[in-house]
N, C-alpha and C. Protein backbone atom coordinates (compact mmCIF):
# COMPACT_ATOMS: atom_id res chain seq x y z
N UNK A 1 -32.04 -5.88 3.69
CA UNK A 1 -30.83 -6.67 3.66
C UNK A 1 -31.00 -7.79 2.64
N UNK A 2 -30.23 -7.80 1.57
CA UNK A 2 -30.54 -9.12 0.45
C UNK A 2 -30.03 -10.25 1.26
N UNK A 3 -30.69 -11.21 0.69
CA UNK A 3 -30.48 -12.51 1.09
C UNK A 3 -29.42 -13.40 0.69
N UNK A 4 -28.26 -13.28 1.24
CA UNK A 4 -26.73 -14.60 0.31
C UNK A 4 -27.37 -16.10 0.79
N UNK A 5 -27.51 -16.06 -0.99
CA UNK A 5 -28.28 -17.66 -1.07
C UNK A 5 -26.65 -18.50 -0.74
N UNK A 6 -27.02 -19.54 -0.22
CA UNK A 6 -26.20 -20.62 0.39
C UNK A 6 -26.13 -21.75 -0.39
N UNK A 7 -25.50 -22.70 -0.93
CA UNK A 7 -25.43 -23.64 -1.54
C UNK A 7 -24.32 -24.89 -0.40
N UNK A 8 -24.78 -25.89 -1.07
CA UNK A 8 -23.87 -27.60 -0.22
C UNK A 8 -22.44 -27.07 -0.30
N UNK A 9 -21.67 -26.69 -1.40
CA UNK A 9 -20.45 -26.16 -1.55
C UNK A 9 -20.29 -24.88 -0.66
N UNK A 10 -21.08 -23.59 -0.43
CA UNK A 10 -20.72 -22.56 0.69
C UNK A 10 -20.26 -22.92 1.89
N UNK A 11 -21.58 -24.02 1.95
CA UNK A 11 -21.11 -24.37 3.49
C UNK A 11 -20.38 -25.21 3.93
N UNK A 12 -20.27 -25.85 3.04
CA UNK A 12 -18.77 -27.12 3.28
C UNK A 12 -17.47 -26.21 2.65
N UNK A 13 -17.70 -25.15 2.78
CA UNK A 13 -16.03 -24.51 2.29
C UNK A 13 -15.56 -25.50 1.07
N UNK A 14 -16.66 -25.15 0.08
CA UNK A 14 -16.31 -25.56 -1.83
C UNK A 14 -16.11 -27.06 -1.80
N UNK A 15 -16.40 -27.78 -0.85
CA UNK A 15 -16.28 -29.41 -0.98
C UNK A 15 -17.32 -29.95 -0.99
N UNK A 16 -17.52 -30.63 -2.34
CA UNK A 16 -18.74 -31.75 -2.61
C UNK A 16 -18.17 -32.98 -1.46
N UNK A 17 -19.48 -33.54 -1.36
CA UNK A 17 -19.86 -34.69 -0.48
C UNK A 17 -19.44 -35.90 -1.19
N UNK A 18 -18.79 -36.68 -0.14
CA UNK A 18 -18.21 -38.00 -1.23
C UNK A 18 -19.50 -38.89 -1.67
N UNK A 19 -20.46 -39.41 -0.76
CA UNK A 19 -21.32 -39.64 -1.00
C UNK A 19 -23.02 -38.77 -0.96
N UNK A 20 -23.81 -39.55 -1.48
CA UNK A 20 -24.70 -38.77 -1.32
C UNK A 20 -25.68 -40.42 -1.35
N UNK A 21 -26.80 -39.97 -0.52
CA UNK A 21 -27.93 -41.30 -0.82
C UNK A 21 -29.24 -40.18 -0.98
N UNK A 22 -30.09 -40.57 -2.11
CA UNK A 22 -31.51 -40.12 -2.24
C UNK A 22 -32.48 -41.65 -2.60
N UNK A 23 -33.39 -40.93 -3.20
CA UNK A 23 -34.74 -41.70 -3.90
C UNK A 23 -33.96 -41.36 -5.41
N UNK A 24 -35.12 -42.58 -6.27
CA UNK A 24 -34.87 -42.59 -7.29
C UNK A 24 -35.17 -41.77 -8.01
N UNK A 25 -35.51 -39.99 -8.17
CA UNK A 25 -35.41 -39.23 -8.45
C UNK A 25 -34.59 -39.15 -9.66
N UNK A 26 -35.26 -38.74 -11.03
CA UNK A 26 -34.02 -38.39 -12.57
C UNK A 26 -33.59 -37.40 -11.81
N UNK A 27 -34.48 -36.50 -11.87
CA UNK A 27 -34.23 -34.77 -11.57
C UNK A 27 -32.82 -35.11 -10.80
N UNK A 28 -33.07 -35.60 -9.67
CA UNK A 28 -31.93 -35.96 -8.72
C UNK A 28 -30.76 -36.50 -9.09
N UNK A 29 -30.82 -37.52 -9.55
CA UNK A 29 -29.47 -38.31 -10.56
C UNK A 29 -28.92 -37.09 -11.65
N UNK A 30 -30.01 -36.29 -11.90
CA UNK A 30 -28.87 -35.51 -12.64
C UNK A 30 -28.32 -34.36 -12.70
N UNK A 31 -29.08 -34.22 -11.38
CA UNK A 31 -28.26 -32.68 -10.77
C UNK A 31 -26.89 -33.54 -9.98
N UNK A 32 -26.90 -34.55 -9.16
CA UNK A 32 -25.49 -34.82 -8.31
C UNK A 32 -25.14 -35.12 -9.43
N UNK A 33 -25.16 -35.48 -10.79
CA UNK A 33 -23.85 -36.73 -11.54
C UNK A 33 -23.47 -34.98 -12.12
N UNK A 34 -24.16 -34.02 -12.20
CA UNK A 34 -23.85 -32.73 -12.95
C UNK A 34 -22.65 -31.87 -12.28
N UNK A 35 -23.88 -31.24 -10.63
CA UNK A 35 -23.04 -30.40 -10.03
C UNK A 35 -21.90 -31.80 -8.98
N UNK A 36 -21.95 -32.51 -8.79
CA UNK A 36 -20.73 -33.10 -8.01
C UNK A 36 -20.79 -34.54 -8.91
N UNK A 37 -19.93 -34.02 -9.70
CA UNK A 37 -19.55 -35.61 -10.46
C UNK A 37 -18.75 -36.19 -10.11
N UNK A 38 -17.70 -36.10 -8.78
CA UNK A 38 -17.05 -36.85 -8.22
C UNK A 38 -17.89 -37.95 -6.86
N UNK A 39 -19.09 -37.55 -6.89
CA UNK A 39 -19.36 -37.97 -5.43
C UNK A 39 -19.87 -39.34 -5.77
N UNK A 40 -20.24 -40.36 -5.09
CA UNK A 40 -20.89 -41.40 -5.34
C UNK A 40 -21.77 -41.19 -5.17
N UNK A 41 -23.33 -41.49 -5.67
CA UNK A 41 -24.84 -41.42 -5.47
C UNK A 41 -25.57 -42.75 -5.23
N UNK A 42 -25.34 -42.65 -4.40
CA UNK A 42 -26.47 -44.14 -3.98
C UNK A 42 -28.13 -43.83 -3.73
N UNK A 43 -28.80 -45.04 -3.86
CA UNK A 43 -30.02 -44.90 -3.65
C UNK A 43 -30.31 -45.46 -2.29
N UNK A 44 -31.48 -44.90 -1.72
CA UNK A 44 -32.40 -45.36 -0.75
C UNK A 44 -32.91 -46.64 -0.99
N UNK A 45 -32.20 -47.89 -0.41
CA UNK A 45 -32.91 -49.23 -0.42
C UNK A 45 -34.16 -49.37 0.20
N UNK A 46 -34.60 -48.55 1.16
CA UNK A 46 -36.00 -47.98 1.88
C UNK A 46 -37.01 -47.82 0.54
N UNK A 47 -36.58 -46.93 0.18
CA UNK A 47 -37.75 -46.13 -1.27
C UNK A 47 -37.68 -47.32 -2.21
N UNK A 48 -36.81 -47.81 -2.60
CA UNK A 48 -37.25 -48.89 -3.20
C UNK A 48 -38.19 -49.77 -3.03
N UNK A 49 -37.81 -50.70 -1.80
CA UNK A 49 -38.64 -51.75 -1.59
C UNK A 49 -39.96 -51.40 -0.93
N UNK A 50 -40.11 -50.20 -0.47
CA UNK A 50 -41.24 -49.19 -0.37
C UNK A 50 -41.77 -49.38 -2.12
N UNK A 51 -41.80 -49.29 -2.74
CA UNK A 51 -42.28 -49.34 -3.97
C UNK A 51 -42.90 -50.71 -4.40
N UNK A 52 -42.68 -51.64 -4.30
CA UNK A 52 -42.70 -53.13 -4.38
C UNK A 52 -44.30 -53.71 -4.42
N UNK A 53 -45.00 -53.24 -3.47
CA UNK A 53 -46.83 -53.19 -4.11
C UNK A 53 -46.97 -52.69 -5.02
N UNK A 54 -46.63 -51.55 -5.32
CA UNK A 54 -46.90 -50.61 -6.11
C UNK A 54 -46.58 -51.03 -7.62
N UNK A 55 -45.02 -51.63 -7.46
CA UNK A 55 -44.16 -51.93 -8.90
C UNK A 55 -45.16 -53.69 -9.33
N UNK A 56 -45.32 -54.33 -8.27
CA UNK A 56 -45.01 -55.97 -8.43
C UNK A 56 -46.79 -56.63 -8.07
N UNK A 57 -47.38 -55.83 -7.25
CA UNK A 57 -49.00 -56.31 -6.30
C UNK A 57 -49.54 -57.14 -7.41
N UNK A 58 -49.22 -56.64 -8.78
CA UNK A 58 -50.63 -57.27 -10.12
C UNK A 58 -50.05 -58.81 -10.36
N UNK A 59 -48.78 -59.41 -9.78
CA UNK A 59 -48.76 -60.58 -10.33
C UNK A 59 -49.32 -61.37 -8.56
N UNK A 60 -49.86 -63.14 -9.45
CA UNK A 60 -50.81 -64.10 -8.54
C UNK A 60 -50.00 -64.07 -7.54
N UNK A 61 -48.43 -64.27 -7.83
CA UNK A 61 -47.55 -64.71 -6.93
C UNK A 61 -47.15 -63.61 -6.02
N UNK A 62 -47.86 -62.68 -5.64
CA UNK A 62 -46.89 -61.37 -5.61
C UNK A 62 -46.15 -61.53 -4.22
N UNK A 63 -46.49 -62.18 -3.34
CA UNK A 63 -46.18 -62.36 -1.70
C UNK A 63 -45.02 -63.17 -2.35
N UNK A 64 -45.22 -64.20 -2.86
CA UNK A 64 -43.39 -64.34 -3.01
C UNK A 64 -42.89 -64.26 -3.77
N UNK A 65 -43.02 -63.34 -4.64
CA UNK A 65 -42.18 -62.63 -5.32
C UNK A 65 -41.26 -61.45 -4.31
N UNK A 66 -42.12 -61.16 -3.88
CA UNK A 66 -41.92 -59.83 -2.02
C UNK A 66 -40.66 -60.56 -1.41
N UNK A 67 -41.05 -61.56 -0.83
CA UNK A 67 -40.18 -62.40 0.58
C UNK A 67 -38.94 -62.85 -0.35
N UNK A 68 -38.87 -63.47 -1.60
CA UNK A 68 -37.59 -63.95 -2.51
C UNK A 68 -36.95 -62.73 -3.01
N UNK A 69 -37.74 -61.65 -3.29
CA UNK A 69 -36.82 -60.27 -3.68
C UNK A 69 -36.26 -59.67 -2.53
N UNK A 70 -36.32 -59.33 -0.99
CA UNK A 70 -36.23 -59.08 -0.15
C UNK A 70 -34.83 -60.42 0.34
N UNK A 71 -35.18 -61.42 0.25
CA UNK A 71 -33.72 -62.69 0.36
C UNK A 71 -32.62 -62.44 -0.19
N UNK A 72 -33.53 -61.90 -1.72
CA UNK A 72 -32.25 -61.92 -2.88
C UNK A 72 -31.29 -60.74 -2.52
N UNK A 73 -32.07 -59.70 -2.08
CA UNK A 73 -31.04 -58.30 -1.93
C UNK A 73 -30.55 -58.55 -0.58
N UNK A 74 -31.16 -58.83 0.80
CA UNK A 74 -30.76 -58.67 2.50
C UNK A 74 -30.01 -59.83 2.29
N UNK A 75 -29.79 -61.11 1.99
CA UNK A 75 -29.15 -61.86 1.91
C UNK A 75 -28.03 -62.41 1.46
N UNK A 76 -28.19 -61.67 0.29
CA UNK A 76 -26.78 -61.90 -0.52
C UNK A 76 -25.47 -61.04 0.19
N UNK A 77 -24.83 -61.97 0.41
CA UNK A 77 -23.17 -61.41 0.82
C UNK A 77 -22.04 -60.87 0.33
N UNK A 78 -22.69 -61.28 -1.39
CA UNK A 78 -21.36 -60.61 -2.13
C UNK A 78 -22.07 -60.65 -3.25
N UNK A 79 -21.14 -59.59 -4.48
CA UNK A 79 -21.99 -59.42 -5.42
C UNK A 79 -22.22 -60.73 -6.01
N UNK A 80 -21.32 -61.77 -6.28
CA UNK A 80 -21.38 -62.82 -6.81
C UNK A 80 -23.32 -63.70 -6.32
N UNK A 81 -22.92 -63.67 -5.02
CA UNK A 81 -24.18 -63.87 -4.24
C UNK A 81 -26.00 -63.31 -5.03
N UNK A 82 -24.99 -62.41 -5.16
CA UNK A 82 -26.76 -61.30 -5.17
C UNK A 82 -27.27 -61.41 -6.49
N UNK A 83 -25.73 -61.42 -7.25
CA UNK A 83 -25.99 -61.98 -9.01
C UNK A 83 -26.86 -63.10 -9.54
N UNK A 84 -26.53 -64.06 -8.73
CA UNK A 84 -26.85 -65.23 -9.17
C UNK A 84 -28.45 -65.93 -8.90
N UNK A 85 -28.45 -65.02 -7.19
CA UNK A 85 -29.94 -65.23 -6.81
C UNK A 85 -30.55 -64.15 -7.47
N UNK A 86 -30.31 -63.08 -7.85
CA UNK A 86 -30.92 -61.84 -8.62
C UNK A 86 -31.49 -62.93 -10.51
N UNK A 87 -30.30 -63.34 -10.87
CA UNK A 87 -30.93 -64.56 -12.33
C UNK A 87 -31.93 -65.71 -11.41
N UNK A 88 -32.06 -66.16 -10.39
CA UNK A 88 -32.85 -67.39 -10.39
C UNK A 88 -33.84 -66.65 -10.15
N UNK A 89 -34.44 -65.58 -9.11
CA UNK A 89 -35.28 -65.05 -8.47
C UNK A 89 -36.21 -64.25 -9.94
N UNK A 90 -35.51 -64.07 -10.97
CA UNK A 90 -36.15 -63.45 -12.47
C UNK A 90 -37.05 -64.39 -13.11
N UNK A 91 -36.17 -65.38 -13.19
CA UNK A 91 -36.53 -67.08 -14.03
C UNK A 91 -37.33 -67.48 -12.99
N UNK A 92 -37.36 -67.91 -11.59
CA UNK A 92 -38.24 -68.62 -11.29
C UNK A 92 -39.65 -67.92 -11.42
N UNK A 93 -39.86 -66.66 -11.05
CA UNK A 93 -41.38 -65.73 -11.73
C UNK A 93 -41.48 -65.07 -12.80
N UNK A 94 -40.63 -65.86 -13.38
CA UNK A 94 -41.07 -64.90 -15.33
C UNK A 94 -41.49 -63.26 -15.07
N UNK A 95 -39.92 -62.93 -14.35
CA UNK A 95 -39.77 -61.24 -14.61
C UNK A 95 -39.34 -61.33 -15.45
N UNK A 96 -38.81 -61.71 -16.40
CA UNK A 96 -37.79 -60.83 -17.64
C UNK A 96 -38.06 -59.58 -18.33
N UNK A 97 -39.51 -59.48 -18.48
CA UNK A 97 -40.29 -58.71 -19.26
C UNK A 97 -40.31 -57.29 -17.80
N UNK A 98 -40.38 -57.52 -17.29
CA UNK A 98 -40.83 -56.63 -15.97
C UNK A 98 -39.35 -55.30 -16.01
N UNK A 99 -40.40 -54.12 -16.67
CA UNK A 99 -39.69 -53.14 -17.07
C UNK A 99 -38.69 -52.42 -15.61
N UNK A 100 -39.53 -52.46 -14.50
CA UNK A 100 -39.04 -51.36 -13.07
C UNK A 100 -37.43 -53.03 -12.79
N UNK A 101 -38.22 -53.97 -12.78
CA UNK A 101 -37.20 -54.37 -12.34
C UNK A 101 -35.55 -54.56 -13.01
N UNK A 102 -35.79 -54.81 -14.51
CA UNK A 102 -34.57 -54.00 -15.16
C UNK A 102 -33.82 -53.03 -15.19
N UNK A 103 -35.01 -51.64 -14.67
CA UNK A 103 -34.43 -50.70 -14.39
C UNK A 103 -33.13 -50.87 -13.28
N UNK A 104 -33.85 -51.34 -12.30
CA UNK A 104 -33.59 -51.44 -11.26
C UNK A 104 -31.96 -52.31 -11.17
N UNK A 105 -31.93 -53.17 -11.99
CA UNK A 105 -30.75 -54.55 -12.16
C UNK A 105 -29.81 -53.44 -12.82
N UNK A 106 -30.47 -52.80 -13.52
CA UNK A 106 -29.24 -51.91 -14.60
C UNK A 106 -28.49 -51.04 -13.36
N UNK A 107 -28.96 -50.55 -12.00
CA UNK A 107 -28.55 -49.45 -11.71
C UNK A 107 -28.19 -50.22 -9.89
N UNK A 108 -28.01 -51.48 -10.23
CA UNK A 108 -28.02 -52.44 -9.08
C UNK A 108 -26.49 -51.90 -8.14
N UNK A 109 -25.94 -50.68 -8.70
CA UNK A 109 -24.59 -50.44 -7.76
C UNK A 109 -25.01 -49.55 -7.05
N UNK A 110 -26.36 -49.02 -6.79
CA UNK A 110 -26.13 -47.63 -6.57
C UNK A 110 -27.17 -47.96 -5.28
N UNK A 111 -28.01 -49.29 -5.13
CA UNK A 111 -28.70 -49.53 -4.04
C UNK A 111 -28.88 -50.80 -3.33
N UNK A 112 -27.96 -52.10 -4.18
CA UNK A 112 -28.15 -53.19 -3.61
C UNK A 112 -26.49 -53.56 -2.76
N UNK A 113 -26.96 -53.17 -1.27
CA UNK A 113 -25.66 -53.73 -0.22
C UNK A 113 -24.68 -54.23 -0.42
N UNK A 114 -24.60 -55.64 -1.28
CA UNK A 114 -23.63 -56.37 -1.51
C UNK A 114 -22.70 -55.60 -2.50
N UNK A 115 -23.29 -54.77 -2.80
CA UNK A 115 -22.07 -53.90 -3.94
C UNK A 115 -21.84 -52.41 -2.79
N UNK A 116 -22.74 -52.41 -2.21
CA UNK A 116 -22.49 -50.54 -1.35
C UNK A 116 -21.26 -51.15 -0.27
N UNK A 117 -21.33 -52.55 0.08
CA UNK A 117 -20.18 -52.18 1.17
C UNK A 117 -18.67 -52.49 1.02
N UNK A 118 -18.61 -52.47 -0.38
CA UNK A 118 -17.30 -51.74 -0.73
C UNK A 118 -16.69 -50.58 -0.39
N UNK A 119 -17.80 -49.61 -0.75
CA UNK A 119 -17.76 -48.07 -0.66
C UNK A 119 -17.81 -47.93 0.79
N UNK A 120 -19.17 -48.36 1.47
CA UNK A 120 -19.17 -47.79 2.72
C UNK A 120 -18.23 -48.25 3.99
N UNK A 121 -17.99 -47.21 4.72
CA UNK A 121 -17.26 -47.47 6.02
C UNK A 121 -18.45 -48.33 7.15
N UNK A 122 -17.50 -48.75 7.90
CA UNK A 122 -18.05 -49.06 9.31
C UNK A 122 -19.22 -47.88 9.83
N UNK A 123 -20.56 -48.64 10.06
CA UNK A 123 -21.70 -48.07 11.19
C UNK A 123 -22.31 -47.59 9.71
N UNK A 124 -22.16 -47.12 8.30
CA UNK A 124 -22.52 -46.25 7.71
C UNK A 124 -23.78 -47.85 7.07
N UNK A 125 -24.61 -47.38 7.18
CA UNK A 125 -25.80 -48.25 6.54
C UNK A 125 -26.86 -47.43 5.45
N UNK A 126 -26.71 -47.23 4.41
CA UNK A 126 -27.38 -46.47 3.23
C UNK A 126 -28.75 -47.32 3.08
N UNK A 127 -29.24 -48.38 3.73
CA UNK A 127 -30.11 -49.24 3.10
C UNK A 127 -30.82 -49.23 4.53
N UNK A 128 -30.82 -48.73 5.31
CA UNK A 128 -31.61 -48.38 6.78
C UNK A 128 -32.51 -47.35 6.42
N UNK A 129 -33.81 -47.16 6.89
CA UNK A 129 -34.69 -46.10 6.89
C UNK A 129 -34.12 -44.83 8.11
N UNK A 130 -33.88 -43.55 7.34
CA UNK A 130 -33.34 -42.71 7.94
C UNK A 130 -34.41 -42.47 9.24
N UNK A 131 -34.36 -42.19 10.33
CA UNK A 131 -35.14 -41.69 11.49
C UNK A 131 -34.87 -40.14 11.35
N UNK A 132 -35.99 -39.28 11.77
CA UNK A 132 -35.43 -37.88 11.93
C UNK A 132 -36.91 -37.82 13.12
């Protein structure tokens, strides 16, 4: 008996997902912006700040650089908010140069709250660590 491969569209009866949340995955960013270019793609605020030893451990300051980057994103209420502490929180530890975190500012719609809860409905939290 051959196998009918299944795809996200079979089984949703040909409808892409409005949203979608992953990791920062290219591969990933460019299969959803490809096969569902209508959907929104957000990132995992989990996998991010999961990254944060990894991206940030080599500077003296690194513990608060941690606790002020963690303020700057859980704290801020609006984008205006997140903007502004996102420029002081750069300047006060001479990130400018700090390549992940540019990345990161460039693509700041797709994982920092104060911009996701436009998009998202009520109970829907994209920036919670999924349980399974």
């Amino acid at each position: 008996m051959p196998f009918a491969p299944f795809t996200w569209k079979t089984c949703m009866w040909g409808r892409a997902p409005r949203a979608i949340i992953t990791n920062q995955c290219l591969a990933m960013k460019n299969g959803v912006e490809n096969i569902f270019p209508n959907t929104r793609h957000w990132w995992c605020i989990w996998h991010i700040m999961k990254k944060l030893p990894e991206k940030l451990n080599g500077y003296n300051t690194y513990e608060k650089i941690r606790l002020c980057m963690h303020k700057t994103v859980y704290d801020s209420l609006t984008i205006k908010q997140f903007e502004d502490a996102w420029d002081a929180f750069i300047k006060k530890y001479e990130l400018q140069s700090n390549t992940w975190l540019q990345g990161l500012y460039l693509e700041r719609k797709r994982w920092v709250p104060a911009y996701l809860k436009i998009c998202f409905g009520r109970g829907c939290h994209p920036h919670k660590e999924a349980r399974v």
